[in-house]
PDB file of N, CA and C in Angstrom:
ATOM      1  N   UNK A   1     112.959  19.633 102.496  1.00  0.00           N
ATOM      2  CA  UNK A   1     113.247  18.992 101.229  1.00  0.00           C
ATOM      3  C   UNK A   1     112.175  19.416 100.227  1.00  0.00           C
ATOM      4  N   UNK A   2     112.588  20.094  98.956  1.00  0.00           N
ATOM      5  CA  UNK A   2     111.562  20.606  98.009  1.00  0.00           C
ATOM      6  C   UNK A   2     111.147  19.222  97.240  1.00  0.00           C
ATOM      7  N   UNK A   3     110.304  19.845  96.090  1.00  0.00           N
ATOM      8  CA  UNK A   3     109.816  18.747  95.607  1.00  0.00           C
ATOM      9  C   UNK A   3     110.992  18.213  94.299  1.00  0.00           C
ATOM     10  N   UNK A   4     111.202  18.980  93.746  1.00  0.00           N
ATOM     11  CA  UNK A   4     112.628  18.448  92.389  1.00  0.00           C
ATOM     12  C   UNK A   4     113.460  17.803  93.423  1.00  0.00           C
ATOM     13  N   UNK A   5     113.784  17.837  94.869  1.00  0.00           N
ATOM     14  CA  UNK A   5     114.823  16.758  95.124  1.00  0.00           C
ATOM     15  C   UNK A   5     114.438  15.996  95.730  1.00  0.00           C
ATOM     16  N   UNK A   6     112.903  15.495  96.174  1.00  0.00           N
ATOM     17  CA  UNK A   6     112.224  14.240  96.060  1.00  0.00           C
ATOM     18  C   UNK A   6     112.333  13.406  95.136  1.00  0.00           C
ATOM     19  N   UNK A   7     111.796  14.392  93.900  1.00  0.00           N
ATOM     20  CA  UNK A   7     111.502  13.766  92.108  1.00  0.00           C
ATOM     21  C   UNK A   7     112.519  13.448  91.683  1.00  0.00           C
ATOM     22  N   UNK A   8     113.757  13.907  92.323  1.00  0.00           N
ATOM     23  CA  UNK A   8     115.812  13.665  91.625  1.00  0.00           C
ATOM     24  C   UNK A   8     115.789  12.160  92.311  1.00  0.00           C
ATOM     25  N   UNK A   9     115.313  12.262  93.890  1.00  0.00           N
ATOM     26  CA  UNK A   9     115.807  10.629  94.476  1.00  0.00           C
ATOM     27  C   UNK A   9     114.878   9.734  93.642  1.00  0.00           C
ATOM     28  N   UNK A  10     113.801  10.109  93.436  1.00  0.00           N
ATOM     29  CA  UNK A  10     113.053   8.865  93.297  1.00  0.00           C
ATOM     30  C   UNK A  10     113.497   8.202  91.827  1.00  0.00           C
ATOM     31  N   UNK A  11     113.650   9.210  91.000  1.00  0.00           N
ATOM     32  CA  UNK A  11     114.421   8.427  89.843  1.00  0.00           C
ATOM     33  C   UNK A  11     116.139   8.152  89.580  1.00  0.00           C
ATOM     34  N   UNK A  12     116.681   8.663  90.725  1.00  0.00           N
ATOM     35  CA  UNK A  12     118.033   7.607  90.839  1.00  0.00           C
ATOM     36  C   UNK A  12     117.585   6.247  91.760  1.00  0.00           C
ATOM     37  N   UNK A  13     116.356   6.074  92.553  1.00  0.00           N
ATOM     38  CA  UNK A  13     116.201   4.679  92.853  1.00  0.00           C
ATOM     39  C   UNK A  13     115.297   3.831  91.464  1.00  0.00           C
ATOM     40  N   UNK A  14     114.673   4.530  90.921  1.00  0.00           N
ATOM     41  CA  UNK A  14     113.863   4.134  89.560  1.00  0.00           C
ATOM     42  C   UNK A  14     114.732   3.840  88.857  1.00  0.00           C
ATOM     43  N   UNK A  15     115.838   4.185  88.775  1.00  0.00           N
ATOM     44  CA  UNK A  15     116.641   3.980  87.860  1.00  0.00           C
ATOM     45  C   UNK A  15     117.933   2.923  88.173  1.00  0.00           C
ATOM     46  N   UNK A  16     118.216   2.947  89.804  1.00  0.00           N
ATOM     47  CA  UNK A  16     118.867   1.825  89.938  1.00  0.00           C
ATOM     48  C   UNK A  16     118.168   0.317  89.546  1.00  0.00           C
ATOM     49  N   UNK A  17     116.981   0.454  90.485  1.00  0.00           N
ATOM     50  CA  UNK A  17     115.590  -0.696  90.535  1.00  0.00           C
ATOM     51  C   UNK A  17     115.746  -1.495  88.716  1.00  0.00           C
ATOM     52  N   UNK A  18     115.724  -0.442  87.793  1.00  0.00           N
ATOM     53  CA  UNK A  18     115.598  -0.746  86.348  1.00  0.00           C
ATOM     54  C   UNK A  18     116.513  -1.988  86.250  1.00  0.00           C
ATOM     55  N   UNK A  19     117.984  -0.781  86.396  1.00  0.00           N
ATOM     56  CA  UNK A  19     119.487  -1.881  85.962  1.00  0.00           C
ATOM     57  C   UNK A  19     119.388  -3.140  86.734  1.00  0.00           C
ATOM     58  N   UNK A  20     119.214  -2.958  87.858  1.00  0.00           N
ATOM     59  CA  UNK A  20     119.530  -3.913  88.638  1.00  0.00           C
ATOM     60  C   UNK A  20     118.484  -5.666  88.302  1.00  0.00           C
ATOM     61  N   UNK A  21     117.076  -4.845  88.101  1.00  0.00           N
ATOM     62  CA  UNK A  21     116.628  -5.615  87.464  1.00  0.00           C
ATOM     63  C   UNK A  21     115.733  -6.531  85.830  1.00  0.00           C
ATOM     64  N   UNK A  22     116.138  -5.108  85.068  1.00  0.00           N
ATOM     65  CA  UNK A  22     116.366  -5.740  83.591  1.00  0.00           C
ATOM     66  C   UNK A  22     114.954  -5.459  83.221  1.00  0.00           C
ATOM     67  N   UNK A  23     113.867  -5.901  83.658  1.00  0.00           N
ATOM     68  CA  UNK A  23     112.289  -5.639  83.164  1.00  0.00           C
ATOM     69  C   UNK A  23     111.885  -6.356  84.368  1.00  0.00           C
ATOM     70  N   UNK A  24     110.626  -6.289  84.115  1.00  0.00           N
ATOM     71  CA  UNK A  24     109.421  -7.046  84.873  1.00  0.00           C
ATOM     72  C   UNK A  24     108.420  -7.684  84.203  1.00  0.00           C
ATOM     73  N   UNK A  25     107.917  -8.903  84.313  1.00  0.00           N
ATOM     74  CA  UNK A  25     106.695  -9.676  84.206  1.00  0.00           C
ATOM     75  C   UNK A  25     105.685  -9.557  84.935  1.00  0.00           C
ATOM     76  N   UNK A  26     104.309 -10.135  83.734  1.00  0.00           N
ATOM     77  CA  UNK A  26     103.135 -10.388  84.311  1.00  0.00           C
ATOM     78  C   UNK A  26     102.237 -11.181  83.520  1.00  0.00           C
ATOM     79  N   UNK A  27     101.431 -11.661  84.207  1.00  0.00           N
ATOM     80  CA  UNK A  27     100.450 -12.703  83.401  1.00  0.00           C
ATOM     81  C   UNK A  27      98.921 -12.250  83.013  1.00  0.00           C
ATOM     82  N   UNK A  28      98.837 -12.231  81.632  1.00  0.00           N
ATOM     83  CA  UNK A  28      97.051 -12.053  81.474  1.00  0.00           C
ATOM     84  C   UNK A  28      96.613 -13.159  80.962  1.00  0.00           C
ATOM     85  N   UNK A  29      95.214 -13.130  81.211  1.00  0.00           N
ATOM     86  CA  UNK A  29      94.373 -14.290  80.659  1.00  0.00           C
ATOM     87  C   UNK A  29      94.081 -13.909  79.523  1.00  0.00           C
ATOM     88  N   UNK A  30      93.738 -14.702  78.696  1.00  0.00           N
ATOM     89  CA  UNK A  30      93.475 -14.238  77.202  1.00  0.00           C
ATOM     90  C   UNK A  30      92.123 -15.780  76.997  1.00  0.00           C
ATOM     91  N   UNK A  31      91.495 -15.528  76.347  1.00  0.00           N
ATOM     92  CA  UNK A  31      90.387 -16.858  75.737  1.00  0.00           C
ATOM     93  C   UNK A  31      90.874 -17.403  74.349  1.00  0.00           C
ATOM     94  N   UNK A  32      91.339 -18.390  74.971  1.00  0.00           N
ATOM     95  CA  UNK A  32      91.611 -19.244  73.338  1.00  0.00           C
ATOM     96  C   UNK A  32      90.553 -19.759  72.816  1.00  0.00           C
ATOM     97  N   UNK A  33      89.493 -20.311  72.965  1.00  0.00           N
ATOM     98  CA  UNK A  33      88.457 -20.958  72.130  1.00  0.00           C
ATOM     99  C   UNK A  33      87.118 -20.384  73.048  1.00  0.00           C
ATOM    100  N   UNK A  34      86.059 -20.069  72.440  1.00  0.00           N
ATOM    101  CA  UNK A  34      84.585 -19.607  73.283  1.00  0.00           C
ATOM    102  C   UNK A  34      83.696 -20.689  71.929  1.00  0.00           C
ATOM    103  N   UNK A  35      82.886 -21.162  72.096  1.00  0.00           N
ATOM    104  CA  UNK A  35      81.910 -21.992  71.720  1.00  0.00           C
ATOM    105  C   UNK A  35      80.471 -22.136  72.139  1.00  0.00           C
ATOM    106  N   UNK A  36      79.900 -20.887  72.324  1.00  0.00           N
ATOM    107  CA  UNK A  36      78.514 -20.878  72.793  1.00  0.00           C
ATOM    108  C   UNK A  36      78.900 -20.857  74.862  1.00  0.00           C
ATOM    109  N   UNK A  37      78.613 -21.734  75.803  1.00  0.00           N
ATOM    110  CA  UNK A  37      78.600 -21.166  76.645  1.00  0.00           C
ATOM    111  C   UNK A  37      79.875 -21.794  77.358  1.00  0.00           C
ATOM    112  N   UNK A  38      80.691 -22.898  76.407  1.00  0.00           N
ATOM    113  CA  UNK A  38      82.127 -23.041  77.091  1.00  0.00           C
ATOM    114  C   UNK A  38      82.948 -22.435  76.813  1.00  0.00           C
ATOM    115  N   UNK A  39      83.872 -22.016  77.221  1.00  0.00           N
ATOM    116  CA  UNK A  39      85.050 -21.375  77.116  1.00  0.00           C
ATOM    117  C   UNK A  39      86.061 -21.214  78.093  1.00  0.00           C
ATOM    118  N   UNK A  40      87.230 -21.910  77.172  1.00  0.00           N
ATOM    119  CA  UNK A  40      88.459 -22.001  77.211  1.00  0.00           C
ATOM    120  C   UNK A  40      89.536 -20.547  77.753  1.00  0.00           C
ATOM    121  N   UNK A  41      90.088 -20.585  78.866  1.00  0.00           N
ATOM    122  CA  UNK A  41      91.170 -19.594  78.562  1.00  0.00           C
ATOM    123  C   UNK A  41      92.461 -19.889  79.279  1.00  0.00           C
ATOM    124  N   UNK A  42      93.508 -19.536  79.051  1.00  0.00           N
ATOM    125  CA  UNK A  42      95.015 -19.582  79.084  1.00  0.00           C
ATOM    126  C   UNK A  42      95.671 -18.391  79.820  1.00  0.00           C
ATOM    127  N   UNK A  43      96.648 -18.832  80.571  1.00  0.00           N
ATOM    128  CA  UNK A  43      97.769 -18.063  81.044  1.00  0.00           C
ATOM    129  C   UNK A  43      98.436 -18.194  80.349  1.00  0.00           C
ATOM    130  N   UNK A  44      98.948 -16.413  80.340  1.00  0.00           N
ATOM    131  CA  UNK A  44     100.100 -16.537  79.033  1.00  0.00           C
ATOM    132  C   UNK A  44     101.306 -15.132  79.976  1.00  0.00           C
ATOM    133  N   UNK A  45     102.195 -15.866  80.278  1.00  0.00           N
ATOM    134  CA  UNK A  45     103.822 -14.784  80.786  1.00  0.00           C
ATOM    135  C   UNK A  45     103.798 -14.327  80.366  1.00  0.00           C
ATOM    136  N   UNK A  46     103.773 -12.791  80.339  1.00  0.00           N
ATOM    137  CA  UNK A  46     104.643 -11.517  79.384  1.00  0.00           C
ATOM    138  C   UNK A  46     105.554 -11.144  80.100  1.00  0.00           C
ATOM    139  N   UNK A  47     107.167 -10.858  79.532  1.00  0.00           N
ATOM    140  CA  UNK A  47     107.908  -9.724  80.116  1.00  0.00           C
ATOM    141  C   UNK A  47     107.809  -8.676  78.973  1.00  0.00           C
ATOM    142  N   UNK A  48     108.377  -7.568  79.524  1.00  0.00           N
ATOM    143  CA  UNK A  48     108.662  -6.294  79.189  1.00  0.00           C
ATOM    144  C   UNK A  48     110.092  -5.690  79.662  1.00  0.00           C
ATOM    145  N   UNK A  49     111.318  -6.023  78.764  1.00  0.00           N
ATOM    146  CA  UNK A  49     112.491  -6.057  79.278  1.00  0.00           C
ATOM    147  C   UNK A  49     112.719  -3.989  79.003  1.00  0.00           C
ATOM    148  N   UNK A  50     113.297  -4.210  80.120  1.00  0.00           N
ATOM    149  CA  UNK A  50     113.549  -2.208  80.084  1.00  0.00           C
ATOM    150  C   UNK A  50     115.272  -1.814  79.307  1.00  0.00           C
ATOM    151  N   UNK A  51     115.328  -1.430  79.018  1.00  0.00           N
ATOM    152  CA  UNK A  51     116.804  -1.084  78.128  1.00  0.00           C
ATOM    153  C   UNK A  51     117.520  -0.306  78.879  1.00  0.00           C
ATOM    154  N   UNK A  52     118.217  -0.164  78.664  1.00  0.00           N
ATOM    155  CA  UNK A  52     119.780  -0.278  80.057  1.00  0.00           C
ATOM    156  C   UNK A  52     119.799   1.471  80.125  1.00  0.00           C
ATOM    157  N   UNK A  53     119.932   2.020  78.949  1.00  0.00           N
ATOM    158  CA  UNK A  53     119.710   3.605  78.389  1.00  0.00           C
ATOM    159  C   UNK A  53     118.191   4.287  79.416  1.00  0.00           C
ATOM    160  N   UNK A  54     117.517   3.382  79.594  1.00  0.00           N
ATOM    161  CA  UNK A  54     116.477   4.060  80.304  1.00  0.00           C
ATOM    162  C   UNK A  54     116.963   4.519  81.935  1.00  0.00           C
ATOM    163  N   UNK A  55     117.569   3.241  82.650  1.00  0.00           N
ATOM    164  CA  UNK A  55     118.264   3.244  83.921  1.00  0.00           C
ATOM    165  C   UNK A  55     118.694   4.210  83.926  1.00  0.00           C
ATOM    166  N   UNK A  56     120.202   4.237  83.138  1.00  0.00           N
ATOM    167  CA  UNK A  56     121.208   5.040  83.122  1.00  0.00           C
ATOM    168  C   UNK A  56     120.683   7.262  82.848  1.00  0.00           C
ATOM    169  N   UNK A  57     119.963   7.102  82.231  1.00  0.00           N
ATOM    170  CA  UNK A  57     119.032   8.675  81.562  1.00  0.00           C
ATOM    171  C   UNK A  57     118.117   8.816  83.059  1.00  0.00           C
ATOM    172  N   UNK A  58     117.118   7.862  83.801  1.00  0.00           N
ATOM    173  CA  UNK A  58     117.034   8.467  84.616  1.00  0.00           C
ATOM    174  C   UNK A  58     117.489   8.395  86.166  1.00  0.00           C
ATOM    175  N   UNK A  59     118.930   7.333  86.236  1.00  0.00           N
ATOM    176  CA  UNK A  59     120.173   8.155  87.296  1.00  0.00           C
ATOM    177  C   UNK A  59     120.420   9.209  86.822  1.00  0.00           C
ATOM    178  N   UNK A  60     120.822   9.624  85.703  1.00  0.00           N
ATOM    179  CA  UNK A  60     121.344  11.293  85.221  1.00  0.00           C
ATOM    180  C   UNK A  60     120.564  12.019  85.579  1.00  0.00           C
ATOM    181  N   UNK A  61     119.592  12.173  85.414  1.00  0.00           N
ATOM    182  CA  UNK A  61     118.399  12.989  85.499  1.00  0.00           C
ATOM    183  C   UNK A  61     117.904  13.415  86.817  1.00  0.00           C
ATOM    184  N   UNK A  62     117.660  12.572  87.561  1.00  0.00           N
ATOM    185  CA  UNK A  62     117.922  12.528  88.952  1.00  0.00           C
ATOM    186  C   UNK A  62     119.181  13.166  89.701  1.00  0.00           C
ATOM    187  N   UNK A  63     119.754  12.758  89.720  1.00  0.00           N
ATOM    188  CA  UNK A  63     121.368  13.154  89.688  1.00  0.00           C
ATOM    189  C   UNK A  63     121.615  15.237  89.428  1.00  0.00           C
ATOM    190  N   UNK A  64     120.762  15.124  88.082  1.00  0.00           N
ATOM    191  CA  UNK A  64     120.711  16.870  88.055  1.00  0.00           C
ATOM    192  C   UNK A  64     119.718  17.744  88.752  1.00  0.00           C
ATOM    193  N   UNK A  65     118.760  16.897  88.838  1.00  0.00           N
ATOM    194  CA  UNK A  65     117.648  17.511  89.517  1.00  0.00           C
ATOM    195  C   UNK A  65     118.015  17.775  91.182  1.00  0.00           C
ATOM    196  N   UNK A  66     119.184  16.702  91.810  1.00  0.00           N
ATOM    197  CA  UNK A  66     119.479  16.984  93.189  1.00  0.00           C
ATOM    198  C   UNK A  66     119.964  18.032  93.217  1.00  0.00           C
ATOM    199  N   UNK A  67     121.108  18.447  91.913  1.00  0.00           N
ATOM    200  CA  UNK A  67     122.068  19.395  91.943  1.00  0.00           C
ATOM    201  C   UNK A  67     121.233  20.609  91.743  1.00  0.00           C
ATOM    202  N   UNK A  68     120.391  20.735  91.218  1.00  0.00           N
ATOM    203  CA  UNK A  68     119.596  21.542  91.083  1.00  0.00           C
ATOM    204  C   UNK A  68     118.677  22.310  92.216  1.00  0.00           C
ATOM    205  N   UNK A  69     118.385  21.304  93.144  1.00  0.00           N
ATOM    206  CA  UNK A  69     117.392  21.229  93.626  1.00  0.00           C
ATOM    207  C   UNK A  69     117.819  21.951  95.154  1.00  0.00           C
ATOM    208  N   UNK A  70     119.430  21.780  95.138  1.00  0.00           N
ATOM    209  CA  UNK A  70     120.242  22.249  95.944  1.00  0.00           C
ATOM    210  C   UNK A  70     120.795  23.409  96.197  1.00  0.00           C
ATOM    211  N   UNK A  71     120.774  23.837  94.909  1.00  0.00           N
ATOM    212  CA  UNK A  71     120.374  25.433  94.239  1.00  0.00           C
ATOM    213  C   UNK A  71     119.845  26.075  94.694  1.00  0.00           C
ATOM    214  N   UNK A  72     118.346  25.727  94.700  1.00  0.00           N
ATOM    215  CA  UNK A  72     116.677  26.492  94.912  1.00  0.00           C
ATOM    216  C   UNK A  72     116.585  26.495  95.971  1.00  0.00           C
TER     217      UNK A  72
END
């Protein structure tokens, strides 16, 4: 198995993983108030939702790179 049809699977599973699950979250700490030697800080959720066009571009992509890769 060459390497373009490693790099083809891994982004038709990168790319299922995406759709299937929309984005991913994570939490940073951030300091809301510092006052000499107290200080305050907060958990704060972030997501980062992935757009459906990203999934779909790299199943394709993947997808050509097998065909490709099948070629070589």
């Amino acid at each position: 198995m060459n390497f373009i049809r490693i790099v083809g699977i891994l982004l038709i599973v990168a790319g299922t993983a995406s759709l299937a699950t929309g984005g991913f979250s994570y939490t940073k700490d951030s300091t809301v108030v510092k006052l000499g030697p107290l200080e305050l800080t907060a958990k704060q959720k972030e997501e980062v939702n992935l757009p459906v066009w990203l999934g779909v571009g790299a199943i394709a992509v993947g997808g050509l790179m097998l065909l490709l890769g099948r070629k070589g």
